[in-house]
PDB file of N, CA and C in Angstrom:
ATOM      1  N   UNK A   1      51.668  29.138  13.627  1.00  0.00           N
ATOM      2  CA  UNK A   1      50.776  28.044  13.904  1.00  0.00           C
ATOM      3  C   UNK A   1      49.363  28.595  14.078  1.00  0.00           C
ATOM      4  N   UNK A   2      48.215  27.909  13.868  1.00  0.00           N
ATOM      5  CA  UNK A   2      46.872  28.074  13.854  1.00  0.00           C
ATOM      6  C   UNK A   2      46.265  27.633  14.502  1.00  0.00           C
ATOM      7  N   UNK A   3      45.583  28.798  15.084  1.00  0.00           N
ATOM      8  CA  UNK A   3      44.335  28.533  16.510  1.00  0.00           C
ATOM      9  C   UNK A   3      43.234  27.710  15.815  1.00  0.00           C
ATOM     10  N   UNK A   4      43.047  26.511  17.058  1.00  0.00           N
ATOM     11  CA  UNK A   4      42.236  25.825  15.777  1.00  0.00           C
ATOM     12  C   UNK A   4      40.672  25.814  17.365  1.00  0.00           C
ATOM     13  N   UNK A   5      39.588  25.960  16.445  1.00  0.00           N
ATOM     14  CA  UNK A   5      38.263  26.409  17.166  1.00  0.00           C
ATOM     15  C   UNK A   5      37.587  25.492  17.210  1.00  0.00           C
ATOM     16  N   UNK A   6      36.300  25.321  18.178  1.00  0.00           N
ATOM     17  CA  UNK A   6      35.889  24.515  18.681  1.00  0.00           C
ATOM     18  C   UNK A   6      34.410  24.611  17.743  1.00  0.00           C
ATOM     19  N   UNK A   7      33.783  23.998  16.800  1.00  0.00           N
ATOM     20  CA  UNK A   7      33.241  24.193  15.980  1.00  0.00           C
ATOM     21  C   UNK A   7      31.592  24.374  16.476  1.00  0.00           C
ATOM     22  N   UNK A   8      31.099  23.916  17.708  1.00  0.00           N
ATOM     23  CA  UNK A   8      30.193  24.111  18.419  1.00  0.00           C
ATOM     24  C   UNK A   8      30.013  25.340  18.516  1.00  0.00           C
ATOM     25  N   UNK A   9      30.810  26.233  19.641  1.00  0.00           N
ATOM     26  CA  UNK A   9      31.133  27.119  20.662  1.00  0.00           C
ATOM     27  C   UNK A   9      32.010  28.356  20.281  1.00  0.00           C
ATOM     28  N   UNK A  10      32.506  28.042  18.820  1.00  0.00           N
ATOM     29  CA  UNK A  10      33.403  29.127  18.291  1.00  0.00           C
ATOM     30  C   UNK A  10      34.550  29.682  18.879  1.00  0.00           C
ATOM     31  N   UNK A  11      34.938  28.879  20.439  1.00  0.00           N
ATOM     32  CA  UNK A  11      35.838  29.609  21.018  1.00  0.00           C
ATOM     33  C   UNK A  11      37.182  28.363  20.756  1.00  0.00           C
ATOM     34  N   UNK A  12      38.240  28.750  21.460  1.00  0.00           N
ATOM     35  CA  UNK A  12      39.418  28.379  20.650  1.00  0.00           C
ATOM     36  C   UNK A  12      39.778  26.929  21.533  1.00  0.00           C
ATOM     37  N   UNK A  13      40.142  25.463  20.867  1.00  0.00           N
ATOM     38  CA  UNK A  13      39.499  24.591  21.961  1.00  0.00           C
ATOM     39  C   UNK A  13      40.753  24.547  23.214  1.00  0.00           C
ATOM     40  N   UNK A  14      40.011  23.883  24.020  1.00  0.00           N
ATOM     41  CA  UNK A  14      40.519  24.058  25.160  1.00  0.00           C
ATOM     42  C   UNK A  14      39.608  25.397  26.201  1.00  0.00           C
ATOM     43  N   UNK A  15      39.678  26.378  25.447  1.00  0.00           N
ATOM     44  CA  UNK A  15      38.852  27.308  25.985  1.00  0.00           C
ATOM     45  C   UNK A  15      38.044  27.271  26.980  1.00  0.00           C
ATOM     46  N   UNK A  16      37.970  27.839  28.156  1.00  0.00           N
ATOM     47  CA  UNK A  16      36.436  28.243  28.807  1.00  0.00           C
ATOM     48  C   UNK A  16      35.550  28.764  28.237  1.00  0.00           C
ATOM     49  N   UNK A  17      34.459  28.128  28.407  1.00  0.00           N
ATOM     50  CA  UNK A  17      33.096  29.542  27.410  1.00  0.00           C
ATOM     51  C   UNK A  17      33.074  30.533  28.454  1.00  0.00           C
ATOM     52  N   UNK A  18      32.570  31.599  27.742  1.00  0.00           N
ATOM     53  CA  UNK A  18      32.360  32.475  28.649  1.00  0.00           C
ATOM     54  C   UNK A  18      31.355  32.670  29.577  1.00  0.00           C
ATOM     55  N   UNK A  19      31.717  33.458  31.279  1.00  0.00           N
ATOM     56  CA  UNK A  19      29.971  32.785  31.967  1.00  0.00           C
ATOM     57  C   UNK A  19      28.832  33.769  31.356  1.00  0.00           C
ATOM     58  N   UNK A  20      27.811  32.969  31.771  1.00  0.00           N
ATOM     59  CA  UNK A  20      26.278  33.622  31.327  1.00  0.00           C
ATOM     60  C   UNK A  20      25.794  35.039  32.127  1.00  0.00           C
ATOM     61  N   UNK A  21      25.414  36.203  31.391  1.00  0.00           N
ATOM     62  CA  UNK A  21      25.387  37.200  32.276  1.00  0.00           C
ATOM     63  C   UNK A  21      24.537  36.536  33.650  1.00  0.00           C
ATOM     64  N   UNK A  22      24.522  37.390  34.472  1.00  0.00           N
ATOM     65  CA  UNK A  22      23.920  37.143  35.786  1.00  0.00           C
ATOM     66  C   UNK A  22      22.599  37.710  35.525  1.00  0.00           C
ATOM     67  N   UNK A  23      21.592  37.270  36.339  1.00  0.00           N
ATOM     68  CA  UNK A  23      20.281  37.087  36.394  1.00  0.00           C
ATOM     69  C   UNK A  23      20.041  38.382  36.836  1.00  0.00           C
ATOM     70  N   UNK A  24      19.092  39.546  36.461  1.00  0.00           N
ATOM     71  CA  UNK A  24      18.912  40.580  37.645  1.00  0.00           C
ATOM     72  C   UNK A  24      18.218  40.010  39.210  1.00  0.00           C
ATOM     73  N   UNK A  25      18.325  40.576  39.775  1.00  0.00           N
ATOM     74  CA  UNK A  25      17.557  40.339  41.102  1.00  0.00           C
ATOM     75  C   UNK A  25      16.309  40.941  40.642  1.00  0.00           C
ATOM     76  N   UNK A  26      14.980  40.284  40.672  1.00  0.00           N
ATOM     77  CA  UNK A  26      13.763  40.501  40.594  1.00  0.00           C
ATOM     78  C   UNK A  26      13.382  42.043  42.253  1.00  0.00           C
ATOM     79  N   UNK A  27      12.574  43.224  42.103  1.00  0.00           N
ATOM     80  CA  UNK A  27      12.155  44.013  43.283  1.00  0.00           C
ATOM     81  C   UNK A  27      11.391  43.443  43.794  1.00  0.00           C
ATOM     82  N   UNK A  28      11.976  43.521  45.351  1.00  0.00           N
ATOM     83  CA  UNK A  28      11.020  43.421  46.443  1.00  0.00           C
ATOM     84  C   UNK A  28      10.208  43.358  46.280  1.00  0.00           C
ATOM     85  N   UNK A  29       8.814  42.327  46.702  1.00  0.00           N
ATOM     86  CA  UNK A  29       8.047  42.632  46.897  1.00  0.00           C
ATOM     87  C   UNK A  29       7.054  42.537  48.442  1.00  0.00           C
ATOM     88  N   UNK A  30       6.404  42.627  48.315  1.00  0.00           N
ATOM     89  CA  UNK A  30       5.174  41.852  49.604  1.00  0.00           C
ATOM     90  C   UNK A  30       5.257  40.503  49.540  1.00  0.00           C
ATOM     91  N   UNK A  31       5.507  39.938  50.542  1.00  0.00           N
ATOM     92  CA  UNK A  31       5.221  38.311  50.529  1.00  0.00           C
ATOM     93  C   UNK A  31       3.712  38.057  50.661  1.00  0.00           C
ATOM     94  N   UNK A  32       3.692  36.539  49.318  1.00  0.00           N
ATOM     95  CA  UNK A  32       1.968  36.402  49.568  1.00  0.00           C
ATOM     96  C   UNK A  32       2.467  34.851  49.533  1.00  0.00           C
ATOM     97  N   UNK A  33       1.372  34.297  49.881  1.00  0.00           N
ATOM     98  CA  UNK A  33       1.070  32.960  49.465  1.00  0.00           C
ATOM     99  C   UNK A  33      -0.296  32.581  48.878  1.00  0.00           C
ATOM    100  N   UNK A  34      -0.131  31.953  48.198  1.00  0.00           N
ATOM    101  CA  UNK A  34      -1.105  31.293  47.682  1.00  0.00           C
ATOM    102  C   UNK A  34      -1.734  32.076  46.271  1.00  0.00           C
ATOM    103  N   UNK A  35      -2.710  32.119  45.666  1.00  0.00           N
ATOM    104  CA  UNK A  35      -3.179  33.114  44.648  1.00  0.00           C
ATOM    105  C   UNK A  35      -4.046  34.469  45.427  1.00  0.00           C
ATOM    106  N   UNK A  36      -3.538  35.159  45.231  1.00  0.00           N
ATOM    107  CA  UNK A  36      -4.097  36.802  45.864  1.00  0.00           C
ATOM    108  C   UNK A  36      -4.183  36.633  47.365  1.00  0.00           C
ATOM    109  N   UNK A  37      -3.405  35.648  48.165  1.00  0.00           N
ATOM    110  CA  UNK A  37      -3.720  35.971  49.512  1.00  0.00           C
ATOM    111  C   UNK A  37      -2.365  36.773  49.850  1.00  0.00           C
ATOM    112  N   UNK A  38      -2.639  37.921  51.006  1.00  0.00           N
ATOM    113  CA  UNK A  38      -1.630  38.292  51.530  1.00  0.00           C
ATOM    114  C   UNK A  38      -1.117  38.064  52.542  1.00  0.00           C
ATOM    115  N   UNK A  39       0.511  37.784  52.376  1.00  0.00           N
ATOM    116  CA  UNK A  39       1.029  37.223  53.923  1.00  0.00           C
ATOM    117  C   UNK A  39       2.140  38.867  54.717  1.00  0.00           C
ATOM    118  N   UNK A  40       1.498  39.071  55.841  1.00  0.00           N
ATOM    119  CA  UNK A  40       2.262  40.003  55.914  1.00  0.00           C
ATOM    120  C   UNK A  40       3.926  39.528  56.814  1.00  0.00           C
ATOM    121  N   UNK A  41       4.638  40.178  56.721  1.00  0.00           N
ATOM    122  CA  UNK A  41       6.133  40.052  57.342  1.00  0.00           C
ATOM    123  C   UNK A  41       5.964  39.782  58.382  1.00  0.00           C
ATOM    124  N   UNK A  42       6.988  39.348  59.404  1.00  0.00           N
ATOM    125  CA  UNK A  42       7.047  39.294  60.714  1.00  0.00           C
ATOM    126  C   UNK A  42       7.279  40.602  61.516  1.00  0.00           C
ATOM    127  N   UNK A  43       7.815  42.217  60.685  1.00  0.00           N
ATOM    128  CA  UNK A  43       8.125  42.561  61.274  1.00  0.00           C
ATOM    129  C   UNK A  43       6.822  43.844  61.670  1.00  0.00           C
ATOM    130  N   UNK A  44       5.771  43.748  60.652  1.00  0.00           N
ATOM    131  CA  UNK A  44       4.671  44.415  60.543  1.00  0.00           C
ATOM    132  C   UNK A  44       3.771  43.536  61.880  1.00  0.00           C
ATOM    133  N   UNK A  45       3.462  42.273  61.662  1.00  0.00           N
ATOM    134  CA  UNK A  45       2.892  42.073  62.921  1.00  0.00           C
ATOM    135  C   UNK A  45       3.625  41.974  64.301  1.00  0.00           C
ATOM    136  N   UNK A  46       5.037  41.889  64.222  1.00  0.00           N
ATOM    137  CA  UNK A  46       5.302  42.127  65.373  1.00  0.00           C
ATOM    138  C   UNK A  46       4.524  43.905  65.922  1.00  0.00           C
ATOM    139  N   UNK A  47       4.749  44.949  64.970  1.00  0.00           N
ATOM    140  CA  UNK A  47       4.320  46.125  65.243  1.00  0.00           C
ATOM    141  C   UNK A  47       3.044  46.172  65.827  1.00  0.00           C
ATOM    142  N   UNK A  48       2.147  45.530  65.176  1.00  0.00           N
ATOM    143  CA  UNK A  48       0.775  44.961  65.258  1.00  0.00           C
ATOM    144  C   UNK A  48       0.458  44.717  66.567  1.00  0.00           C
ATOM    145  N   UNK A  49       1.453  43.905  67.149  1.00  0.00           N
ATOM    146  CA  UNK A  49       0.796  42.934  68.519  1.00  0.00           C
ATOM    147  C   UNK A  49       1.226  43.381  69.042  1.00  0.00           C
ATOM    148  N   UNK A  50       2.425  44.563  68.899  1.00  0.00           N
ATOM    149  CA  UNK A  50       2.660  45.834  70.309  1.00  0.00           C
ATOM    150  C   UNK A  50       1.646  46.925  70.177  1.00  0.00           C
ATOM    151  N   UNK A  51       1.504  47.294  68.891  1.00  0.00           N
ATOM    152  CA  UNK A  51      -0.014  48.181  69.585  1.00  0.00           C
ATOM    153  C   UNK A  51      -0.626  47.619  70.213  1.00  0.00           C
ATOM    154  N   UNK A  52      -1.519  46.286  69.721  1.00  0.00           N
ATOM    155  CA  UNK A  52      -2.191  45.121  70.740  1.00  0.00           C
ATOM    156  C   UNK A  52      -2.442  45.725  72.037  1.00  0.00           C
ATOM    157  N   UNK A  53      -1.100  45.191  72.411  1.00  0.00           N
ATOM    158  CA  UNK A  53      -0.566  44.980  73.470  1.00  0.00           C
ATOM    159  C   UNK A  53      -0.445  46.122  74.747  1.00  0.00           C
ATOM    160  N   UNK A  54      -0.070  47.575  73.913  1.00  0.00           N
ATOM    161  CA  UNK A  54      -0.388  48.958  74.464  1.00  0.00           C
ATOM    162  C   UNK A  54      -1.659  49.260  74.641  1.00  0.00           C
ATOM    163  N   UNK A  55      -2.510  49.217  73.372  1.00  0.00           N
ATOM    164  CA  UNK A  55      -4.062  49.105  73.725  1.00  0.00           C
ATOM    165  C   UNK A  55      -5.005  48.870  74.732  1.00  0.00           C
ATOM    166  N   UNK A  56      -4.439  47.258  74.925  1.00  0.00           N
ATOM    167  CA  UNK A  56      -5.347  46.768  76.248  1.00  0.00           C
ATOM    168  C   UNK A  56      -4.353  46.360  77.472  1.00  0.00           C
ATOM    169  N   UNK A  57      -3.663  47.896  77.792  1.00  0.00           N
ATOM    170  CA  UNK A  57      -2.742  48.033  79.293  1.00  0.00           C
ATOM    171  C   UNK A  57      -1.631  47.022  79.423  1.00  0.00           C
ATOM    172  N   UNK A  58      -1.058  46.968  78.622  1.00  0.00           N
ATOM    173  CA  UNK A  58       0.291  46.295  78.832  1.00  0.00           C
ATOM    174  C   UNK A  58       0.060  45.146  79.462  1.00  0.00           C
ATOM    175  N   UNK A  59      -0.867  44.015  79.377  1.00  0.00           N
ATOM    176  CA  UNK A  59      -1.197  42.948  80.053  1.00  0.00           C
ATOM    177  C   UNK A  59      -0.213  41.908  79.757  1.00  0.00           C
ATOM    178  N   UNK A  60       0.751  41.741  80.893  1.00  0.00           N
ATOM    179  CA  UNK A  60       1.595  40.585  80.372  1.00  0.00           C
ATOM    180  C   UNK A  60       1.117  38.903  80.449  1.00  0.00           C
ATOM    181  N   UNK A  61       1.436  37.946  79.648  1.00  0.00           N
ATOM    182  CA  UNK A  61       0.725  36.671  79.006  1.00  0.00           C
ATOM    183  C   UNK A  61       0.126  36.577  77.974  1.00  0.00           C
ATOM    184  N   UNK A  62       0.187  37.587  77.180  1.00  0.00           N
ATOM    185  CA  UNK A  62      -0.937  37.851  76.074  1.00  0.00           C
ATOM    186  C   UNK A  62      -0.224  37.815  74.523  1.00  0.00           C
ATOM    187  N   UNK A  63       1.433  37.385  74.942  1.00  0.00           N
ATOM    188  CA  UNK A  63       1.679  37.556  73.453  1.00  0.00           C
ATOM    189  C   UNK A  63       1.575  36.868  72.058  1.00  0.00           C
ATOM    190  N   UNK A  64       1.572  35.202  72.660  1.00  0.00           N
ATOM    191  CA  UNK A  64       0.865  34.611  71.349  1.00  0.00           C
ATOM    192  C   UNK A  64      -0.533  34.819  70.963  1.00  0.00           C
ATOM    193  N   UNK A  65      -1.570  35.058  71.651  1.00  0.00           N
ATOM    194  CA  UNK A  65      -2.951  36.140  71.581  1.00  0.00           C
ATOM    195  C   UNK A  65      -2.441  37.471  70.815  1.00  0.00           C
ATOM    196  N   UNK A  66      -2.062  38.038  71.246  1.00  0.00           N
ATOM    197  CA  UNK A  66      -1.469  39.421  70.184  1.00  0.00           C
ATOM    198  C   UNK A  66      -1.168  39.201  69.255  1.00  0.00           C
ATOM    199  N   UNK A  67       0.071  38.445  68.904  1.00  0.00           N
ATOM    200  CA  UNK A  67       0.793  37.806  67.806  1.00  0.00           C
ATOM    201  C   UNK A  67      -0.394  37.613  66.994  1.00  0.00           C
ATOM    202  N   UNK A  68      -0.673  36.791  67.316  1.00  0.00           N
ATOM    203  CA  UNK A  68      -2.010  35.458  66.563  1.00  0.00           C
ATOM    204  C   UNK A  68      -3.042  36.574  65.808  1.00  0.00           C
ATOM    205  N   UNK A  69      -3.535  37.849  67.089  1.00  0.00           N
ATOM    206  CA  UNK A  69      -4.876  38.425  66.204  1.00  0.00           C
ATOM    207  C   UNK A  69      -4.058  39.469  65.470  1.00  0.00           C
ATOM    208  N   UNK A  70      -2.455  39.955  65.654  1.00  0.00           N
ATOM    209  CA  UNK A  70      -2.291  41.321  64.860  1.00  0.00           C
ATOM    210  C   UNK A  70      -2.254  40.221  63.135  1.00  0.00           C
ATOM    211  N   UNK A  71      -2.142  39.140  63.439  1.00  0.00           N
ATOM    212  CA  UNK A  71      -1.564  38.171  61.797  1.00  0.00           C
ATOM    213  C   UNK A  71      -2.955  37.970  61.044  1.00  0.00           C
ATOM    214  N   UNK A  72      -3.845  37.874  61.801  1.00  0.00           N
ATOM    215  CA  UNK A  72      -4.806  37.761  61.187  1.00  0.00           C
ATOM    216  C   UNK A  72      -5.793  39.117  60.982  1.00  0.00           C
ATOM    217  N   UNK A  73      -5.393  40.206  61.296  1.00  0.00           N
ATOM    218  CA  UNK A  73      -6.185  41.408  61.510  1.00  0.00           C
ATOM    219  C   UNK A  73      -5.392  41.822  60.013  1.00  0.00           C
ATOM    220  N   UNK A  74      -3.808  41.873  59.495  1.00  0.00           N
ATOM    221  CA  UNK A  74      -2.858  41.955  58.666  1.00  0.00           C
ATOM    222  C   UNK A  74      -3.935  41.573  57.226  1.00  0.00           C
ATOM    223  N   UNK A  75      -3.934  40.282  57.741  1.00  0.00           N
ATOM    224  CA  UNK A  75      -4.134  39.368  56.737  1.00  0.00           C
ATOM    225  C   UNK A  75      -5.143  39.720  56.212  1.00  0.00           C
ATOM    226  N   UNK A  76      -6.560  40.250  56.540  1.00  0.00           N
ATOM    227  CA  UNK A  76      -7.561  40.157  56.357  1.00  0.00           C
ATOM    228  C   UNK A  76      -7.574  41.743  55.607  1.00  0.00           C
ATOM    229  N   UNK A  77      -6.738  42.424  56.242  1.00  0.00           N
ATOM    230  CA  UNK A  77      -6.545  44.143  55.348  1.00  0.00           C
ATOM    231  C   UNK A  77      -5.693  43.903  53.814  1.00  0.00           C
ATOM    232  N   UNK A  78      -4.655  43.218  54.053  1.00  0.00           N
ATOM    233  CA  UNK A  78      -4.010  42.772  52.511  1.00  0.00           C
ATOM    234  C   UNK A  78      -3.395  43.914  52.822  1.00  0.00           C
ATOM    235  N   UNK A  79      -2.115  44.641  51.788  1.00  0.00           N
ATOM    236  CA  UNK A  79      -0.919  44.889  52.081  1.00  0.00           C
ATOM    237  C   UNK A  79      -1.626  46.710  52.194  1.00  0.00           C
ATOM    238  N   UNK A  80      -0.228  47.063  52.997  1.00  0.00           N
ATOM    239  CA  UNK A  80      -0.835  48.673  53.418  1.00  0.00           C
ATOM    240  C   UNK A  80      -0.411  49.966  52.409  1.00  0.00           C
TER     241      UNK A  80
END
């Protein structure tokens, strides 16, 4: 008896097509937003707002102030 084919798809009918290779994963990069602006990570300004923070004597209350100027001190250097 004769395999009879699916005249589209060439495969035999009934068939599954076969799946589509997989996509590579694009490399890491720097997160940005917008056109040429740079957004840095959370984990670079967290670093940021503990120097901050060591800098001017361990002053506790100061961390959305830290936070806030290491993101924009980041931002304004573009990636390291």
């Amino acid at each position: 008896m004769a395999t009879q084919f699916n005249s589209k798809s060439g495969n035999p009918k009934g068939a599954k097509p076969a799946p589509a290779p997989a996509a590579k994963a694009a490399a890491p990069t720097k997160p940005v937003k917008g056109p040429g602006r740079y957004e840095p990570s959370q984990e670079e300004i967290g670093i940021r707002a503990f120097e901050i923070y060591v800098s001017e004597g361990c002053q506790e209350g100061s961390d959305l102030d830290n936070w806030l100027r290491a993101e924009k001190e980041l931002r304004s250097q573009g990636p390291r």
